[in-house]
N, C-alpha and C. Protein backbone atom coordinates (compact mmCIF):
# COMPACT_ATOMS: atom_id res chain seq x y z
N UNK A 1 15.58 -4.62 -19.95
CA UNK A 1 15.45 -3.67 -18.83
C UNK A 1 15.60 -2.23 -19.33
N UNK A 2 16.72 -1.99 -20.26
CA UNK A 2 16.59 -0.47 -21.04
C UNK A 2 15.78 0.46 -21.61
N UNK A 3 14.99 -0.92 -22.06
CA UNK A 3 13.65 -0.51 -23.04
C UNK A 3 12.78 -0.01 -21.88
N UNK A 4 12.21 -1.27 -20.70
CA UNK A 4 11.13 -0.92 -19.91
C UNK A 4 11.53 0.40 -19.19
N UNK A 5 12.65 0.59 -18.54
CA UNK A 5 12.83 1.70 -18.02
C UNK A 5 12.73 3.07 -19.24
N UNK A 6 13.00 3.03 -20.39
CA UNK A 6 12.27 4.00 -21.13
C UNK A 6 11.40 4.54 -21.25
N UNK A 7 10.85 3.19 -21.25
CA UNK A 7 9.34 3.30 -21.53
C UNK A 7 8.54 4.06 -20.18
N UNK A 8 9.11 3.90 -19.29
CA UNK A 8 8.64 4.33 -17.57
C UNK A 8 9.19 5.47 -17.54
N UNK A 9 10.11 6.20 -17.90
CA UNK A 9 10.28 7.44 -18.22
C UNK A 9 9.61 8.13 -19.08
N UNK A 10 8.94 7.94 -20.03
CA UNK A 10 8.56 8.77 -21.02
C UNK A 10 7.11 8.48 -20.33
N UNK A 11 6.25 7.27 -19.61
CA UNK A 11 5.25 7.07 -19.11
C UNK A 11 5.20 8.50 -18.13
N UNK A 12 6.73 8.60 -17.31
CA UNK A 12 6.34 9.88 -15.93
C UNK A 12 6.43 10.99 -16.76
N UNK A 13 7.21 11.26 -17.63
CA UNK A 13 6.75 12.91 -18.48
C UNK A 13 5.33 13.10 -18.56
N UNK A 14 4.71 11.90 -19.32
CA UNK A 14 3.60 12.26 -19.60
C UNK A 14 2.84 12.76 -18.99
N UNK A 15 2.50 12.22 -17.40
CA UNK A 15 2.46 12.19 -16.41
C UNK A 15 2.51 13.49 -15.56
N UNK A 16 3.57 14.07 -15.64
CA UNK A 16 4.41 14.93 -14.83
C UNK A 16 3.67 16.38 -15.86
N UNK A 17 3.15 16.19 -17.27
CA UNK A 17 2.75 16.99 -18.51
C UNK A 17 1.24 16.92 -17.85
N UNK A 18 0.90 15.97 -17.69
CA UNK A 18 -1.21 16.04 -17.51
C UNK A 18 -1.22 17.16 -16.37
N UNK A 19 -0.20 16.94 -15.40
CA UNK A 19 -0.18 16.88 -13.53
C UNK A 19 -0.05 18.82 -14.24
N UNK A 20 0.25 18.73 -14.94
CA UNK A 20 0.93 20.60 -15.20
C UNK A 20 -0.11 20.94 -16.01
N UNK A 21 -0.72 20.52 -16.99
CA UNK A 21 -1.90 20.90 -17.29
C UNK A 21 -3.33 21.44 -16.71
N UNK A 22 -3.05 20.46 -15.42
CA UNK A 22 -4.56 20.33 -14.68
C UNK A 22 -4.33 21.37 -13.46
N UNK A 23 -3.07 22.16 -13.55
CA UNK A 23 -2.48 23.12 -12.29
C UNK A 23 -2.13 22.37 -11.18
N UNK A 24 -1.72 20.89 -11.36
CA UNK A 24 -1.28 20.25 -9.80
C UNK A 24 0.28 20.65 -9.85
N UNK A 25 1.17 20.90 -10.90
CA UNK A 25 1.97 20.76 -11.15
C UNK A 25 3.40 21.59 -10.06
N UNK A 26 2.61 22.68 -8.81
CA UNK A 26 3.17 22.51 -8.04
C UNK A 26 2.52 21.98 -6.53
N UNK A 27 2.08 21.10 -6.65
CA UNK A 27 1.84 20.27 -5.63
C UNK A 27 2.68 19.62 -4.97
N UNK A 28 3.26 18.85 -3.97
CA UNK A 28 4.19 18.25 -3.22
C UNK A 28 3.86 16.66 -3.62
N UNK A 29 4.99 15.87 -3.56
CA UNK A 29 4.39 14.20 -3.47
C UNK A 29 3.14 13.83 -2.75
N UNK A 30 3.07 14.30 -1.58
CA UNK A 30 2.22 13.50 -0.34
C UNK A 30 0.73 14.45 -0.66
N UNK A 31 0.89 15.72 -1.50
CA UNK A 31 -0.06 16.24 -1.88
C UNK A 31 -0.85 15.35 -3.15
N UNK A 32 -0.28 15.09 -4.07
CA UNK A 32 -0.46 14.25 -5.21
C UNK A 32 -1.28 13.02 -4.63
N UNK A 33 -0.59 12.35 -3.79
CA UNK A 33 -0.43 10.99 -3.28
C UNK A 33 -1.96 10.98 -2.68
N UNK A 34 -2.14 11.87 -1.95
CA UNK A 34 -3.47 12.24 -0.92
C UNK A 34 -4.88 12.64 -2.47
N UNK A 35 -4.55 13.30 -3.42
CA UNK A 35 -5.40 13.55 -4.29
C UNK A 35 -5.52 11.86 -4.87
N UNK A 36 -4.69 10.95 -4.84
CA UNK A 36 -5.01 10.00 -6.22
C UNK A 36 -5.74 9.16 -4.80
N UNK A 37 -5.23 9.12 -3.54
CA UNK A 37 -6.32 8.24 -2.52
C UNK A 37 -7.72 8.82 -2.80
N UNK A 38 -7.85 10.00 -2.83
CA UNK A 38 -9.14 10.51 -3.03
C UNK A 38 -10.09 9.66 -4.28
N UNK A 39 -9.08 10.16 -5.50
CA UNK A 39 -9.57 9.30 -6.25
C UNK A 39 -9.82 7.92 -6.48
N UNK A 40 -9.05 7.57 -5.87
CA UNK A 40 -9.68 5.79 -5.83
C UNK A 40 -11.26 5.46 -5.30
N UNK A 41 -10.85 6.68 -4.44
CA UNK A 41 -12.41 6.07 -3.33
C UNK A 41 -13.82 7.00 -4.11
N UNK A 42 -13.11 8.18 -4.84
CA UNK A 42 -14.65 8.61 -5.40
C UNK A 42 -14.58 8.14 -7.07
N UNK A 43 -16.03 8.38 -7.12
CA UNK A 43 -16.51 7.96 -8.39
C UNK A 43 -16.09 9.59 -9.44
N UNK A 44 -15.52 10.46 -8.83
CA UNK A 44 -15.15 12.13 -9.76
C UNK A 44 -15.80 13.01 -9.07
N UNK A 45 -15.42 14.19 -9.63
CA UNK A 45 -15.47 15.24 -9.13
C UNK A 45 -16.69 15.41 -8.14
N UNK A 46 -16.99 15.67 -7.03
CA UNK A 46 -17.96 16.31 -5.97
C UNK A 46 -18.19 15.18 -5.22
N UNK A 47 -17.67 14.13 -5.56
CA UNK A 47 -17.97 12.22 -4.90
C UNK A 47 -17.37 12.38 -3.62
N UNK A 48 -18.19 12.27 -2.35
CA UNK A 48 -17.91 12.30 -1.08
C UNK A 48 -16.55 10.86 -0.43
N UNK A 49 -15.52 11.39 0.29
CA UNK A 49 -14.95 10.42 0.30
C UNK A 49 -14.71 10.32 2.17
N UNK A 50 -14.65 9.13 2.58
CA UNK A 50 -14.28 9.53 3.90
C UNK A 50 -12.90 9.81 4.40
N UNK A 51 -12.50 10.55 5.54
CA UNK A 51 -10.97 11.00 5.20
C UNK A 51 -10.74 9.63 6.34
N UNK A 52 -11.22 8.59 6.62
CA UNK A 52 -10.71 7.48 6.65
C UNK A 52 -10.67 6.37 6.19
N UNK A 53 -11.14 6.51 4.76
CA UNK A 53 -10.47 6.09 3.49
C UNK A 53 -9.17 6.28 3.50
N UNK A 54 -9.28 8.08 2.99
CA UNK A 54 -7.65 8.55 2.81
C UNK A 54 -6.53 8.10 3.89
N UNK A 55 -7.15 8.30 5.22
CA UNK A 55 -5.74 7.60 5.77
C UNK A 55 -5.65 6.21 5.64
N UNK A 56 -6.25 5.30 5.35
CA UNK A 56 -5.77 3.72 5.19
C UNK A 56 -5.41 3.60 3.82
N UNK A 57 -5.24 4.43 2.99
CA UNK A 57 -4.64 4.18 1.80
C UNK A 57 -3.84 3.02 1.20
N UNK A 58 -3.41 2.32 1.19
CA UNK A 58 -1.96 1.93 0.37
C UNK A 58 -0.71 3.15 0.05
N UNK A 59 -1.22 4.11 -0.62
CA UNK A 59 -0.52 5.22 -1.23
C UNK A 59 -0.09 6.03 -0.39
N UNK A 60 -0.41 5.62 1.28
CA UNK A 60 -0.11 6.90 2.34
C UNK A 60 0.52 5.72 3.54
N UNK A 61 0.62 4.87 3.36
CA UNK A 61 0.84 3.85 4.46
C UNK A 61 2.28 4.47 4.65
N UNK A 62 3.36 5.23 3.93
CA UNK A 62 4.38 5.46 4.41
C UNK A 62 4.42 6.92 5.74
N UNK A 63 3.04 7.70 5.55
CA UNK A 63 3.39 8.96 5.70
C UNK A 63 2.15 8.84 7.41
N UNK A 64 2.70 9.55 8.31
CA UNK A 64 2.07 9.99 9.23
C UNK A 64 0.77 10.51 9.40
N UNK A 65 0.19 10.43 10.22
CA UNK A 65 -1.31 11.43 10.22
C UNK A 65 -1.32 12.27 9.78
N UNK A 66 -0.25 13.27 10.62
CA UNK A 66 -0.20 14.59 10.95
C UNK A 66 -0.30 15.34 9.39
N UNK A 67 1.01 14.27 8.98
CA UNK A 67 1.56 14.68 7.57
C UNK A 67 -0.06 14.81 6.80
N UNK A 68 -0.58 14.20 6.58
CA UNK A 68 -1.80 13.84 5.56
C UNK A 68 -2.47 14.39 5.99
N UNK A 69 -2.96 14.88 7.53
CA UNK A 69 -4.03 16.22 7.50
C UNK A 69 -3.33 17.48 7.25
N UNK A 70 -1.84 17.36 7.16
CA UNK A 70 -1.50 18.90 6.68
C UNK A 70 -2.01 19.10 5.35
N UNK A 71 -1.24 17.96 4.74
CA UNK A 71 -1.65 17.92 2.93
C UNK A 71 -3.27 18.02 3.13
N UNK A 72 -4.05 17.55 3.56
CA UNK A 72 -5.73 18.06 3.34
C UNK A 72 -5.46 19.42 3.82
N UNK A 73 -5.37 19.88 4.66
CA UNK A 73 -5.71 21.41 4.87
C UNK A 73 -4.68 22.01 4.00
N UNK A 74 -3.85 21.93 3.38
CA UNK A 74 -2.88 22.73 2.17
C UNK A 74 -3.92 22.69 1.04
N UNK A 75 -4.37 21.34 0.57
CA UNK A 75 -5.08 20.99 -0.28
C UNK A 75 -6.91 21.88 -0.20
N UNK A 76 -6.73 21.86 0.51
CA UNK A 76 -8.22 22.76 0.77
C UNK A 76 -8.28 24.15 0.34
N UNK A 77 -6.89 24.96 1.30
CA UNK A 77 -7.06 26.12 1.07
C UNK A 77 -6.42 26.52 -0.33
N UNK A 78 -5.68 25.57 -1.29
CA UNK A 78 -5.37 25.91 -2.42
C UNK A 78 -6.75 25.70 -3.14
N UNK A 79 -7.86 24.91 -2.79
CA UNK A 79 -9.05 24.74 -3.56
C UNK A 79 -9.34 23.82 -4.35
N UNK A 80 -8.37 22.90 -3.77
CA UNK A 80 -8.56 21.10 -5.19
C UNK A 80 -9.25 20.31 -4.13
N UNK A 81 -9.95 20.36 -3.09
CA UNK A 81 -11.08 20.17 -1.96
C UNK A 81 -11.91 20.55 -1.16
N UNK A 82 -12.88 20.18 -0.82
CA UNK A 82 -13.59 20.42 0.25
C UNK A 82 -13.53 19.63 1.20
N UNK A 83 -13.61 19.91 2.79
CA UNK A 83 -13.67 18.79 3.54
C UNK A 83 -14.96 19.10 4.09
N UNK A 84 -16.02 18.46 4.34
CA UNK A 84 -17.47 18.69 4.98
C UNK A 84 -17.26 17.49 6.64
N UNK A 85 -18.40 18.00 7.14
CA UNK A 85 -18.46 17.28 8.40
C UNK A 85 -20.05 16.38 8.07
N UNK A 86 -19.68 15.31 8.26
CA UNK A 86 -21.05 14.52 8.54
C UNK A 86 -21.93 15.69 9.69
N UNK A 87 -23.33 15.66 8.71
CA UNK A 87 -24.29 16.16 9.66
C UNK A 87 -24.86 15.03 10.63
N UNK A 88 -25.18 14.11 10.36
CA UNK A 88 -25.07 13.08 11.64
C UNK A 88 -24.50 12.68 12.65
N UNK A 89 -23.05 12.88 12.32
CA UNK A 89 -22.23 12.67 13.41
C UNK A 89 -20.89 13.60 12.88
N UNK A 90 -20.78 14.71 14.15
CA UNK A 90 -20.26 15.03 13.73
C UNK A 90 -18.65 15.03 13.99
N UNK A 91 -17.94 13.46 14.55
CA UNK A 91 -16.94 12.89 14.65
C UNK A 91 -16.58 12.52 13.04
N UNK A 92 -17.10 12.45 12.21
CA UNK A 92 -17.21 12.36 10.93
C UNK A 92 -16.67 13.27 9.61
N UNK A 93 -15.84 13.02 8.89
CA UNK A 93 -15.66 13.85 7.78
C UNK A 93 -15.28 13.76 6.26
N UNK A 94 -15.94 14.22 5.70
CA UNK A 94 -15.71 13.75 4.11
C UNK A 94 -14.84 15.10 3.20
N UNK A 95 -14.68 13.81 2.73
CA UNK A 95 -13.78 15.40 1.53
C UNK A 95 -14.21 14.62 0.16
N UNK A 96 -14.31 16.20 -0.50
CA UNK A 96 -14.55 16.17 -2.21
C UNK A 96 -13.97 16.56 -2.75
N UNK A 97 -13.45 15.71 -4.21
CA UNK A 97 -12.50 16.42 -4.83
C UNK A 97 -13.45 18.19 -5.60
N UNK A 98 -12.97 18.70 -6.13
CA UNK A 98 -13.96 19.96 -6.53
C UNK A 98 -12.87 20.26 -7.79
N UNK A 99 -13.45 21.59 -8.59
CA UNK A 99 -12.75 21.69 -9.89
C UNK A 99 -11.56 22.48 -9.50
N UNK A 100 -10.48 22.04 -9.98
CA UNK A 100 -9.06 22.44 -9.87
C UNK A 100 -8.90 24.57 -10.29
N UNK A 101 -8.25 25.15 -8.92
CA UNK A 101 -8.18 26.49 -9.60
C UNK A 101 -7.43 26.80 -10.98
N UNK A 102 -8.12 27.72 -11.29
CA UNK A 102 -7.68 28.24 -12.80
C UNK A 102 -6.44 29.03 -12.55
């Protein structure tokens, strides 16, 4: 158990090192949490996702609506998304991940 938990520590530095590299590094949990739902559902960067994907997550099943459209609109206006409206319907909405600010 000493070892694995080591090993899972030095796994979250690493981790916690990429997340600071890529400028997420002050992001909130539920901010993080809402970016890696994103990623599951797109194929990378500009990959349309539906934001009801993001709320049925696994990774968000703890956190409220409200909570998770705040984190999208935090997440937006910092610029690590876009959210678009289906032109078909426009009850509809997708978000893209986009390139992280410099």
């Amino acid at each position: 158990l000493k070892q694995q938990l080591a090993h899972l520590f030095r796994l979250r530095d690493a981790l916690d090192q990429m997340e600071s590299d890529l400028g997420l590094g002050d992001l909130n949990d539920l901010e993080r949490r809402v970016l890696s739902a994103l990623g599951e559902g797109a194929g990378g960067l500009g990959e349309a996702v539906a934001i009801k994907h993001v709320l049925e997550s696994n990774l968000l099943e703890r956190y409220s609506r409200a909570s998770i459209y705040r984190s999208l609109k935090s997440l937006e206006e910092a610029g690590f998304i876009e959210v678009r409206q289906d032109e078909a319907d426009a009850r509809r909405s997708f978000v893209l991940i986009v390139e992280p600010p410099a």
